[in-house]
C-alpha atoms as a PDB file:
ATOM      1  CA  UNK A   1      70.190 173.284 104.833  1.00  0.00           C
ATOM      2  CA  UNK A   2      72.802 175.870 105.756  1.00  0.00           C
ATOM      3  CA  UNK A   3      75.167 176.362 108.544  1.00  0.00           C
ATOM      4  CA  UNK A   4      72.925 179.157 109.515  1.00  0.00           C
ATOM      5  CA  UNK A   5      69.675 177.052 109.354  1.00  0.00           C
ATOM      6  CA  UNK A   6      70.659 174.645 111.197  1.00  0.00           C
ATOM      7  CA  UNK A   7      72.336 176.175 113.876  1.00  0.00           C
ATOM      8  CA  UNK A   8      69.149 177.661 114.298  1.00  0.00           C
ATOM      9  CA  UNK A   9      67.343 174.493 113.930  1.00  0.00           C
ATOM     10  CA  UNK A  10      69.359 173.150 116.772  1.00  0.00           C
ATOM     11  CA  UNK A  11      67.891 176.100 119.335  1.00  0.00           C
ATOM     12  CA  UNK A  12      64.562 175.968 118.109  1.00  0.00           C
ATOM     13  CA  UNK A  13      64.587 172.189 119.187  1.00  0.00           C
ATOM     14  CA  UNK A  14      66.821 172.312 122.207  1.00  0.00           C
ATOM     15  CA  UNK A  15      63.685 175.197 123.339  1.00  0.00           C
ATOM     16  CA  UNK A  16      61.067 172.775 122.116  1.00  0.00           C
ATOM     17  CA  UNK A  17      62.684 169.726 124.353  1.00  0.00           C
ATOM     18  CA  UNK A  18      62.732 171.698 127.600  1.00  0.00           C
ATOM     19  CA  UNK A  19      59.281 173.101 126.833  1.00  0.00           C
ATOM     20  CA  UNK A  20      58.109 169.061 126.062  1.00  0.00           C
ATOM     21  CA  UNK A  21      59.942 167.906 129.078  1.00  0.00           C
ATOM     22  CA  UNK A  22      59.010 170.649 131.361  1.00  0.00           C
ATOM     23  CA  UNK A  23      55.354 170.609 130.483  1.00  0.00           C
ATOM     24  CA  UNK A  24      54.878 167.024 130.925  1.00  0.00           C
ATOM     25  CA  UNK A  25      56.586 166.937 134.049  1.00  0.00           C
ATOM     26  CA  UNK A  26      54.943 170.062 135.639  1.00  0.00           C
ATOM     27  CA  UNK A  27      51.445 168.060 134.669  1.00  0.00           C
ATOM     28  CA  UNK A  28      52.970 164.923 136.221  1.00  0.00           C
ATOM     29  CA  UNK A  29      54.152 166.456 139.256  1.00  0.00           C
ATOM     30  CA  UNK A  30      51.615 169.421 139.578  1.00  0.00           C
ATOM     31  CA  UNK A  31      54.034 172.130 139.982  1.00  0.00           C
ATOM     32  CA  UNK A  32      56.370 174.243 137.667  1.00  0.00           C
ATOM     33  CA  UNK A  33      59.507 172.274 137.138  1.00  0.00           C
ATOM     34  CA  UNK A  34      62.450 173.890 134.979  1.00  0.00           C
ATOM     35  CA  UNK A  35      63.869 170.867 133.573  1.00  0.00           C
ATOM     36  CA  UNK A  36      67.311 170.568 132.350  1.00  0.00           C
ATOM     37  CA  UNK A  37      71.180 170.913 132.746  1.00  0.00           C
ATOM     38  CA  UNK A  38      70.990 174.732 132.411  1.00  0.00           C
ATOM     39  CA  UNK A  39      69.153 177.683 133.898  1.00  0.00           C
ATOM     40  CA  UNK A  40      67.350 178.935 130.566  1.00  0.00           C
ATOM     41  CA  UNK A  41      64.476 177.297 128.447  1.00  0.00           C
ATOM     42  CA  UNK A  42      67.338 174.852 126.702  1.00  0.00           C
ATOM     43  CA  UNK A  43      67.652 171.442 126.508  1.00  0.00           C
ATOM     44  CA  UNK A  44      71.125 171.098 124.125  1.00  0.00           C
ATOM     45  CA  UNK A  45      70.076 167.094 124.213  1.00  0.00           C
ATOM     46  CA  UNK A  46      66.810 167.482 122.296  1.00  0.00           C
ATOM     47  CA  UNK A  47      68.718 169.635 119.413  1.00  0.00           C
ATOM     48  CA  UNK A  48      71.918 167.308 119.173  1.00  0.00           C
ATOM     49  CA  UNK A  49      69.643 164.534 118.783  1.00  0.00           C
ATOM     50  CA  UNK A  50      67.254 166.580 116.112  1.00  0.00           C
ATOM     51  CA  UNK A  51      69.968 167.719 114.433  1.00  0.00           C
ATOM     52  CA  UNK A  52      71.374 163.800 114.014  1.00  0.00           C
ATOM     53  CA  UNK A  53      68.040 163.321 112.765  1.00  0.00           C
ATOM     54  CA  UNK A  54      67.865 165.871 110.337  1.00  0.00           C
ATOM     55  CA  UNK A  55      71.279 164.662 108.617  1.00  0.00           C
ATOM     56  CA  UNK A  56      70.752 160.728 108.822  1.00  0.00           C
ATOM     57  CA  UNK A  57      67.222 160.290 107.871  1.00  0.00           C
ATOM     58  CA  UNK A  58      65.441 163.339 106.610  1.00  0.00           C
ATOM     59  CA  UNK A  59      65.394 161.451 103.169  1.00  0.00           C
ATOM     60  CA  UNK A  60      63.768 158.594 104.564  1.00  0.00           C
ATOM     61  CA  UNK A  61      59.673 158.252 104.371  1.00  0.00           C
ATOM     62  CA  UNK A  62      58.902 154.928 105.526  1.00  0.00           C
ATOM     63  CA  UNK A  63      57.649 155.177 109.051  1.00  0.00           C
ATOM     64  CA  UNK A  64      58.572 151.739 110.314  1.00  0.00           C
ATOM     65  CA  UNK A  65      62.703 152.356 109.138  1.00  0.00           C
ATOM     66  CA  UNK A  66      62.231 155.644 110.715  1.00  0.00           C
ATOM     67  CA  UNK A  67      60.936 154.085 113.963  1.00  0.00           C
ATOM     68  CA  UNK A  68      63.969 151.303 114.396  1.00  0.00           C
ATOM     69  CA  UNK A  69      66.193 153.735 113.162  1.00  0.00           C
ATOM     70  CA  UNK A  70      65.119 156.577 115.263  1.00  0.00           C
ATOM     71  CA  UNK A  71      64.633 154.045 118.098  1.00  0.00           C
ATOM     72  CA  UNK A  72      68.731 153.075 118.028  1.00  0.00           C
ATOM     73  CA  UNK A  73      69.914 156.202 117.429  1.00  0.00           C
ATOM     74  CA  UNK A  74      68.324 158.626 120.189  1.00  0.00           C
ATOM     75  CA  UNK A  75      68.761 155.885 122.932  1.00  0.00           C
ATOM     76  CA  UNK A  76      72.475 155.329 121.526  1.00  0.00           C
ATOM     77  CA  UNK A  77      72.705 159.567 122.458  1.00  0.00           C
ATOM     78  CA  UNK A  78      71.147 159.497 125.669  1.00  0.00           C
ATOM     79  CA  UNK A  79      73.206 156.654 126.738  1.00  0.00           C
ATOM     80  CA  UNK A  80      76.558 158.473 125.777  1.00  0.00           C
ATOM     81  CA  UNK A  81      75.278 161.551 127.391  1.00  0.00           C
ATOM     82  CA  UNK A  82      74.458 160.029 130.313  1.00  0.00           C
ATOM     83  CA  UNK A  83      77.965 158.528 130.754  1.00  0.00           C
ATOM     84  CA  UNK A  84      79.607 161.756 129.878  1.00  0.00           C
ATOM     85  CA  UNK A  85      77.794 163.638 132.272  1.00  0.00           C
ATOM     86  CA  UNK A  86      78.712 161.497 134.733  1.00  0.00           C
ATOM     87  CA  UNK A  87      82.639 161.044 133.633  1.00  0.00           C
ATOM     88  CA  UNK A  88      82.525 165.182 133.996  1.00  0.00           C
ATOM     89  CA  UNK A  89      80.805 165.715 136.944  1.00  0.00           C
ATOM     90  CA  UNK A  90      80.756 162.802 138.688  1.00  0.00           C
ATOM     91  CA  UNK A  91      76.981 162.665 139.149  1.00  0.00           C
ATOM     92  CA  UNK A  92      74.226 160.395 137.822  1.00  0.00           C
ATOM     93  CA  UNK A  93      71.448 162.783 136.553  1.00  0.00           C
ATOM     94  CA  UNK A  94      68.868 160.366 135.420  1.00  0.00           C
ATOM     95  CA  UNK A  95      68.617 156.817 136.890  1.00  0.00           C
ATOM     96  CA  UNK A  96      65.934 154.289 135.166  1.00  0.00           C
ATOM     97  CA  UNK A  97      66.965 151.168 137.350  1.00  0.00           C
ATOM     98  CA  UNK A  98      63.011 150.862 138.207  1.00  0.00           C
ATOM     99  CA  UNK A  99      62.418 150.112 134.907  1.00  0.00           C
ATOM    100  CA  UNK A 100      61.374 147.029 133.818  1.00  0.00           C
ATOM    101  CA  UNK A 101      63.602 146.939 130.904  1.00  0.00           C
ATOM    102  CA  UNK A 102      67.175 148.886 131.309  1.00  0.00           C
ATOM    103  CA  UNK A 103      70.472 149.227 130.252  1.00  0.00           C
ATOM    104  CA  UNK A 104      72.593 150.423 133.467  1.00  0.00           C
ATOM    105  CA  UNK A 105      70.149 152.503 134.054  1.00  0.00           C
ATOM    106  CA  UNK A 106      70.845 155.052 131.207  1.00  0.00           C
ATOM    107  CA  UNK A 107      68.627 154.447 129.275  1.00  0.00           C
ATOM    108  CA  UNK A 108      65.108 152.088 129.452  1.00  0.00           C
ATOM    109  CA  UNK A 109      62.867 150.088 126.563  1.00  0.00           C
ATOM    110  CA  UNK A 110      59.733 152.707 127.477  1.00  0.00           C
ATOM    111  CA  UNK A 111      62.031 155.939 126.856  1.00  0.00           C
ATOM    112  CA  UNK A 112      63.621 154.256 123.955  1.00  0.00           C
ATOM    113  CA  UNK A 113      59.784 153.230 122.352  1.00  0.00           C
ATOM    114  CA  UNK A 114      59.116 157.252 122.752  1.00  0.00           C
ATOM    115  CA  UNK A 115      62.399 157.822 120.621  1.00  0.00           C
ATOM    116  CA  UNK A 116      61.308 156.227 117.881  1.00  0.00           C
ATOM    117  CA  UNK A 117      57.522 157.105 117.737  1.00  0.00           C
ATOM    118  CA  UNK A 118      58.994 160.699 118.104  1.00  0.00           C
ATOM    119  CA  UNK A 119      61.715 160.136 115.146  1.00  0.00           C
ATOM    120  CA  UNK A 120      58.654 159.145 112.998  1.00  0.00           C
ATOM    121  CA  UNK A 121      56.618 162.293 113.914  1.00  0.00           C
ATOM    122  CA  UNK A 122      59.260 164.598 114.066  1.00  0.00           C
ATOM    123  CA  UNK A 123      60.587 163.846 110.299  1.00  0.00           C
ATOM    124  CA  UNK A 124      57.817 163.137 108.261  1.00  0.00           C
ATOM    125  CA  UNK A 125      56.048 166.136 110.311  1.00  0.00           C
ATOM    126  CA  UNK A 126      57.546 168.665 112.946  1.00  0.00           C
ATOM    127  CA  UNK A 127      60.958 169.564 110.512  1.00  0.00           C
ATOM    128  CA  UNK A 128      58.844 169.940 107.211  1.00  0.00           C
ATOM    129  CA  UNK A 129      57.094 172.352 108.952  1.00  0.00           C
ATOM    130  CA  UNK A 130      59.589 174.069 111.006  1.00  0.00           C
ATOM    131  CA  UNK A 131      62.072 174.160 108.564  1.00  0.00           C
ATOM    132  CA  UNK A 132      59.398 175.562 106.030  1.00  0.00           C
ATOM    133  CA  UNK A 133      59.239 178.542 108.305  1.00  0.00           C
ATOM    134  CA  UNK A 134      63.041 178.825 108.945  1.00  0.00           C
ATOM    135  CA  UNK A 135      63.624 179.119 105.487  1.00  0.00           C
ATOM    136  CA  UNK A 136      61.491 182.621 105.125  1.00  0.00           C
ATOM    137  CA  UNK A 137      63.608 184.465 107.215  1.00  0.00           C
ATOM    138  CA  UNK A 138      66.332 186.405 105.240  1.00  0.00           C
ATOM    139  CA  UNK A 139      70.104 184.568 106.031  1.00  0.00           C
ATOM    140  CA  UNK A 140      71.266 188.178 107.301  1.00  0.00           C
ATOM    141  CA  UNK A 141      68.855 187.964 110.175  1.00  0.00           C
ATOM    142  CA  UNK A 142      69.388 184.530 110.805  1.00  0.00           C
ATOM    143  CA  UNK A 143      73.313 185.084 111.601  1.00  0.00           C
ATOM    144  CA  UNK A 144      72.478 187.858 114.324  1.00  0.00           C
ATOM    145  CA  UNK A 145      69.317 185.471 115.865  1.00  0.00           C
ATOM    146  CA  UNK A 146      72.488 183.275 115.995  1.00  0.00           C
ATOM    147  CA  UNK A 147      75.094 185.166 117.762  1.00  0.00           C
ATOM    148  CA  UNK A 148      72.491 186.128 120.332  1.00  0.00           C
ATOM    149  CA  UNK A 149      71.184 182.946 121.030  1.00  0.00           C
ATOM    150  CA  UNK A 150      74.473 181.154 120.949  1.00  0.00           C
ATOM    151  CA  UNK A 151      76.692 184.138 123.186  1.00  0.00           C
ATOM    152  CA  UNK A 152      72.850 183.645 126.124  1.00  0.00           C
ATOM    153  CA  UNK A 153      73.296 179.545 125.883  1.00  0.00           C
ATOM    154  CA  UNK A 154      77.244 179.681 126.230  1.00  0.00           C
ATOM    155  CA  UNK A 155      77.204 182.205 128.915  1.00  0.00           C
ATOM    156  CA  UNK A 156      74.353 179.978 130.587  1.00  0.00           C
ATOM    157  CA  UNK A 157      76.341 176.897 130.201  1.00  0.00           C
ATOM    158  CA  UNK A 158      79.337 178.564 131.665  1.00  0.00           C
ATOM    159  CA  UNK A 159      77.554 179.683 134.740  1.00  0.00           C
ATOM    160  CA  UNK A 160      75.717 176.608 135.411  1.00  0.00           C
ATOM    161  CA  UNK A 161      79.164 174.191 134.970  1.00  0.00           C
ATOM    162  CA  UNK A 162      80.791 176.202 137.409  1.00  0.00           C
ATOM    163  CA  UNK A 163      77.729 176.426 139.716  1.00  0.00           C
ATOM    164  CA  UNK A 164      77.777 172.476 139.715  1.00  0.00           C
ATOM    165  CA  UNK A 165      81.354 172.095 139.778  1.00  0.00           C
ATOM    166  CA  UNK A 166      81.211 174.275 143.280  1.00  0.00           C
ATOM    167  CA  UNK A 167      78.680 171.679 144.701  1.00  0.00           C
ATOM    168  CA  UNK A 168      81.710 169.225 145.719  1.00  0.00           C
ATOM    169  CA  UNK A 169      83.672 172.359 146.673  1.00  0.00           C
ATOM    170  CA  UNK A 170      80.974 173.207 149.291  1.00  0.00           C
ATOM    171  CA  UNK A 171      80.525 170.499 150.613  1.00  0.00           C
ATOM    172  CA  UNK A 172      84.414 169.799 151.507  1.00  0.00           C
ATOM    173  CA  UNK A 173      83.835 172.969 153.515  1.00  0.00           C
ATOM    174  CA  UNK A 174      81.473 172.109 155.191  1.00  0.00           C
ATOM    175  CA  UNK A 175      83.161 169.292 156.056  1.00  0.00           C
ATOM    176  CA  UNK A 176      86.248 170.811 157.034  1.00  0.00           C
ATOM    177  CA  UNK A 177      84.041 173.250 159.292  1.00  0.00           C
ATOM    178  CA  UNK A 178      82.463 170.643 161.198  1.00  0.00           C
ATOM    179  CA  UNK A 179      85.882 168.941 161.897  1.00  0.00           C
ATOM    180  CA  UNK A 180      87.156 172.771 163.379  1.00  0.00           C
ATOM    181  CA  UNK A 181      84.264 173.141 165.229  1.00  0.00           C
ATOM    182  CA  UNK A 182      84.662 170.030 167.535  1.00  0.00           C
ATOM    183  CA  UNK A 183      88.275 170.009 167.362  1.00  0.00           C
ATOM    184  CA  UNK A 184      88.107 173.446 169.108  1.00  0.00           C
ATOM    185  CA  UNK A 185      85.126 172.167 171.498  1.00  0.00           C
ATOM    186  CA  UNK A 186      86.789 168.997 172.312  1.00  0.00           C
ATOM    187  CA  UNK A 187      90.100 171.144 173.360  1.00  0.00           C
ATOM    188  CA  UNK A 188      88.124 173.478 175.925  1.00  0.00           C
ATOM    189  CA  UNK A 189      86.071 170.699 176.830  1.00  0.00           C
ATOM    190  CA  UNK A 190      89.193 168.833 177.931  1.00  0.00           C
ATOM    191  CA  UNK A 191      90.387 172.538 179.323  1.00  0.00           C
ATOM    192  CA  UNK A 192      87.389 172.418 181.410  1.00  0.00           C
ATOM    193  CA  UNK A 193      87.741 168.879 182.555  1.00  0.00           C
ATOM    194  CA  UNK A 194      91.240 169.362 183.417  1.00  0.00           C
ATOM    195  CA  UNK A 195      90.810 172.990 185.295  1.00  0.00           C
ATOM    196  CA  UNK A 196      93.100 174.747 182.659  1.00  0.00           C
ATOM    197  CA  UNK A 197      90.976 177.587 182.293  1.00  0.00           C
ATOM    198  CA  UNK A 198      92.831 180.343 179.973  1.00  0.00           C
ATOM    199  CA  UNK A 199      89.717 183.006 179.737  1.00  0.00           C
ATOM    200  CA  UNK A 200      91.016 185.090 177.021  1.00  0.00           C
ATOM    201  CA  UNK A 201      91.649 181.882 174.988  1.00  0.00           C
ATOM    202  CA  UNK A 202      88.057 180.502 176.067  1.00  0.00           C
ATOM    203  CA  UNK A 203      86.667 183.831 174.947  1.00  0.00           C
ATOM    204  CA  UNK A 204      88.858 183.316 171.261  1.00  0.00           C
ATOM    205  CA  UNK A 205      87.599 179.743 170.763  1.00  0.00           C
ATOM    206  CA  UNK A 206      84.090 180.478 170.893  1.00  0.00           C
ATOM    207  CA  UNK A 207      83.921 183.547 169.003  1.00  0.00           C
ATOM    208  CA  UNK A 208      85.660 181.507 166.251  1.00  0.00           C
ATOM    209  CA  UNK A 209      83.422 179.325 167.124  1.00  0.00           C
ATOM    210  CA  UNK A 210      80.286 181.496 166.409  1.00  0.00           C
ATOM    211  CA  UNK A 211      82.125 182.354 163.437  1.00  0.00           C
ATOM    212  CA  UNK A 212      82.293 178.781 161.940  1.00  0.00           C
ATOM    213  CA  UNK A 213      78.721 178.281 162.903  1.00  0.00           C
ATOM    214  CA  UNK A 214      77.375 181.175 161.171  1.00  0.00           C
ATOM    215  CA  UNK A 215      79.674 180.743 158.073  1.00  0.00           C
ATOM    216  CA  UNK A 216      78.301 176.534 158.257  1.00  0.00           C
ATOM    217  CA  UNK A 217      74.547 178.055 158.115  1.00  0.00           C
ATOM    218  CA  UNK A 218      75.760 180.096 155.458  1.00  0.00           C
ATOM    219  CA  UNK A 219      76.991 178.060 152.938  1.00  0.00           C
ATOM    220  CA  UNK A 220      74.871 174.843 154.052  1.00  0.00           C
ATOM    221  CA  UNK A 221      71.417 177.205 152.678  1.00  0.00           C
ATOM    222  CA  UNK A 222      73.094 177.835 149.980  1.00  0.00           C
ATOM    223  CA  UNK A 223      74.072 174.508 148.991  1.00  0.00           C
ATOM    224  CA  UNK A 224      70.833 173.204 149.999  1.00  0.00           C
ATOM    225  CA  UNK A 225      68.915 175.469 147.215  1.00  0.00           C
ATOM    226  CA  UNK A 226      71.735 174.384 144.322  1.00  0.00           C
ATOM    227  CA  UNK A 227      70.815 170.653 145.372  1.00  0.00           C
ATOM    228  CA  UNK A 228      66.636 171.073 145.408  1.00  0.00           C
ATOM    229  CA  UNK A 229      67.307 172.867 141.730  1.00  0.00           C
ATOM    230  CA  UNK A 230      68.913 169.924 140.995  1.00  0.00           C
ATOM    231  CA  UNK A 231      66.807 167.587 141.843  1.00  0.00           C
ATOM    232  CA  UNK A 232      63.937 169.234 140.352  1.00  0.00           C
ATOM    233  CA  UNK A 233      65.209 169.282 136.871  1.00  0.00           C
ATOM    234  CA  UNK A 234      66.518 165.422 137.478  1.00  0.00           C
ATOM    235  CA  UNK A 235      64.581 163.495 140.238  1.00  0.00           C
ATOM    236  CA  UNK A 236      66.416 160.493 140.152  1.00  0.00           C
ATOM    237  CA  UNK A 237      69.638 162.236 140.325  1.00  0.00           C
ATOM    238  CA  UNK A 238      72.430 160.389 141.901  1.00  0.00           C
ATOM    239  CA  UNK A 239      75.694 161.277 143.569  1.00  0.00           C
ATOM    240  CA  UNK A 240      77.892 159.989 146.396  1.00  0.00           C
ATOM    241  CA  UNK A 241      78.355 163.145 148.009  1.00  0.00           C
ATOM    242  CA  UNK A 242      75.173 164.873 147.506  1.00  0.00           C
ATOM    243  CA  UNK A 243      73.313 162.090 148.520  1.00  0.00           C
ATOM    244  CA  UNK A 244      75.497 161.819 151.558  1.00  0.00           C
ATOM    245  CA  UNK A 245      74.862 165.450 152.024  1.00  0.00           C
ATOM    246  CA  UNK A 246      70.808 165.344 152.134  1.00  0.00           C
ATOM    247  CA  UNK A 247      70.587 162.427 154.078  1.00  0.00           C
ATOM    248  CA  UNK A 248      73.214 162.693 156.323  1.00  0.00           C
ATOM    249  CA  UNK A 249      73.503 166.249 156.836  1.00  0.00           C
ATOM    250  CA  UNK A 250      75.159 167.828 159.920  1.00  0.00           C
ATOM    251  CA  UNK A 251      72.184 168.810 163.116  1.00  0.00           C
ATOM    252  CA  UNK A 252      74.030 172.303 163.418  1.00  0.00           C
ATOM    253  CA  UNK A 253      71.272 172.381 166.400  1.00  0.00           C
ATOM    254  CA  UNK A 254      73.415 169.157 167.252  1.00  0.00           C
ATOM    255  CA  UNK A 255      76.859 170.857 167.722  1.00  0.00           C
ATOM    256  CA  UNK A 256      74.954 174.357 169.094  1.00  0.00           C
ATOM    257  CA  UNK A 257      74.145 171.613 171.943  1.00  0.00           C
ATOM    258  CA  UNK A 258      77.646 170.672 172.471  1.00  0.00           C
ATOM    259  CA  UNK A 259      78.821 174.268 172.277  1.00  0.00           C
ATOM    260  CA  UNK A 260      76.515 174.747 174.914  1.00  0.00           C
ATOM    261  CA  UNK A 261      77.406 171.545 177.221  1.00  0.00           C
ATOM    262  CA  UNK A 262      81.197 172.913 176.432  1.00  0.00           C
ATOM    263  CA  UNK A 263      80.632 176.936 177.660  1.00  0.00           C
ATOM    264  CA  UNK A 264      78.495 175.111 180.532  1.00  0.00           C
ATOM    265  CA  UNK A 265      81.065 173.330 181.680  1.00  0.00           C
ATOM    266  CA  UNK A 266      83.615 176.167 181.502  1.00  0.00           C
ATOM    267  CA  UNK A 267      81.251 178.134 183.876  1.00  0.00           C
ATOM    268  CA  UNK A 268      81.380 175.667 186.285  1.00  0.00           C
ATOM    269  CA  UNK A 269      84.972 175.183 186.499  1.00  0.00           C
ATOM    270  CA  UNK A 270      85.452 178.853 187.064  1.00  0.00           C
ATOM    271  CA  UNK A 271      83.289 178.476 190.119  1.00  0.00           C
ATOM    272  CA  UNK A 272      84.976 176.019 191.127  1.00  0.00           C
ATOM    273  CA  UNK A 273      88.349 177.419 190.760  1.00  0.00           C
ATOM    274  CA  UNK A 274      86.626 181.028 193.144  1.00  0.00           C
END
């Protein structure tokens, strides 16, 4: 098989994975799911581990070596996948700790049983086929369904790294907004409490504090969608921060309260000082 061919082999299958994936666990969870890393119909783990297939074993025929070998292989990639995911981006996508039988959660006996019936199928079946049809499409053609294919999925993958990366960035921010917020309502409050009323710098503090409570709402939707895409594509998903985000995530209604306690308070101390 050529360069060409199998390049092409490799988005044919990383299509075919997502399509598997997100078809069994639309049915499983009655509703659309996108599964996946990326944005697009592409699962690059399904055609990495085809594409070991192809080279290691397409000249082997008997089902049970195919099985163990198929079975060792694929749960040998998702394991290393799993870890590099998680050395990159510091987030546990898949988590198979319920499992009866697991390996750090990585990877799980059932998942690796489904590896190797699927090495057995996919060889002696699924490539003869595919590749049968591959092969009638003239090489010329081939090289431009490449560069198309391969300038959507890197573009895709370039968008969708940076999208994750900026998870951890918003949520610093939101952090650090929170922290302004009551650092400025914990000075007028103690303004108020001490009758040091300075009205054009009581009227600063909470427009920049409208500000920071707008610009919070702002980027805490937005954050909030990236996460439930997320978690879509990888239920069991796990990540210091993000979890720390969805459970624990600041009541803005919470701090409206104590701007409103604050501005209350700053009322009454004018009255007090007439």
């Amino acid at each position: 098989m050529t360069q060409n061919y199998l390049l092409f082999s490799f988005m044919i299958y990383s299509i075919a994975g997502w399509l598997m994936e997100s078809i069994y666990r639309s049915i499983i969870e009655k509703k659309i799911i996108n599964s996946g890393f990326l944005h697009g119909p592409c699962c690059p783990i399904y055609g990495f581990g085809a594409i070991f297939l192809i080279l290691l074993f397409s000249n082997i025929k008997n089902p049970i070596w195919l099985f163990i070998l198929g079975f060792v292989t694929l749960t040998f990639w998702e394991y290393l996948v799993g870890v590099l995911l998680e050395k990159i981006f510091h987030t546990k996508y898949w988590d198979y700790s319920e499992e009866r039988i697991n390996i750090n959660g990585r990877v799980c006996l059932k998942n690796s049983v489904y590896w190797g019936i699927l090495t057995v199928i996919f060889i002696l079946i699924i490539h003869p086929t595919i590749a049968g049809l591959i092969y009638k499409i003239p090489e010329e053609i081939l090289t431009n369904i490449n560069i198309i294919l391969y300038s959507i999925l890197l573009i895709d993958t370039i968008i969708s790294s940076l999208k994750i990366h900026s998870i951890n960035k918003h949520i610093e921010k939101l952090k650090t907004i929170n922290t302004d917020i009551k650092d400025r309502l914990g000075k007028l409050k103690q303004g108020a409490q001490n009758m040091l009323i300075d009205t054009s710098y009581t009227m600063y503090n909470n427009l920049e504090i409208d500000k920071l409570v707008k610009e919070y709402n702002k980027i805490s939707l937005k954050l909030y969608k990236q996460l439930m895409r997320l978690i879509k594509a990888f239920p069991t998903i796990k990540s210091e921060k993000i979890n720390k985000f969805l459970n624990n995530k600041i009541d803005i209604s919470d701090l409206k309260e104590k701007i409103k306690e604050v501005k209350d308070k700053l009322k009454n101390s004018k009255n007090i000082g007439k």
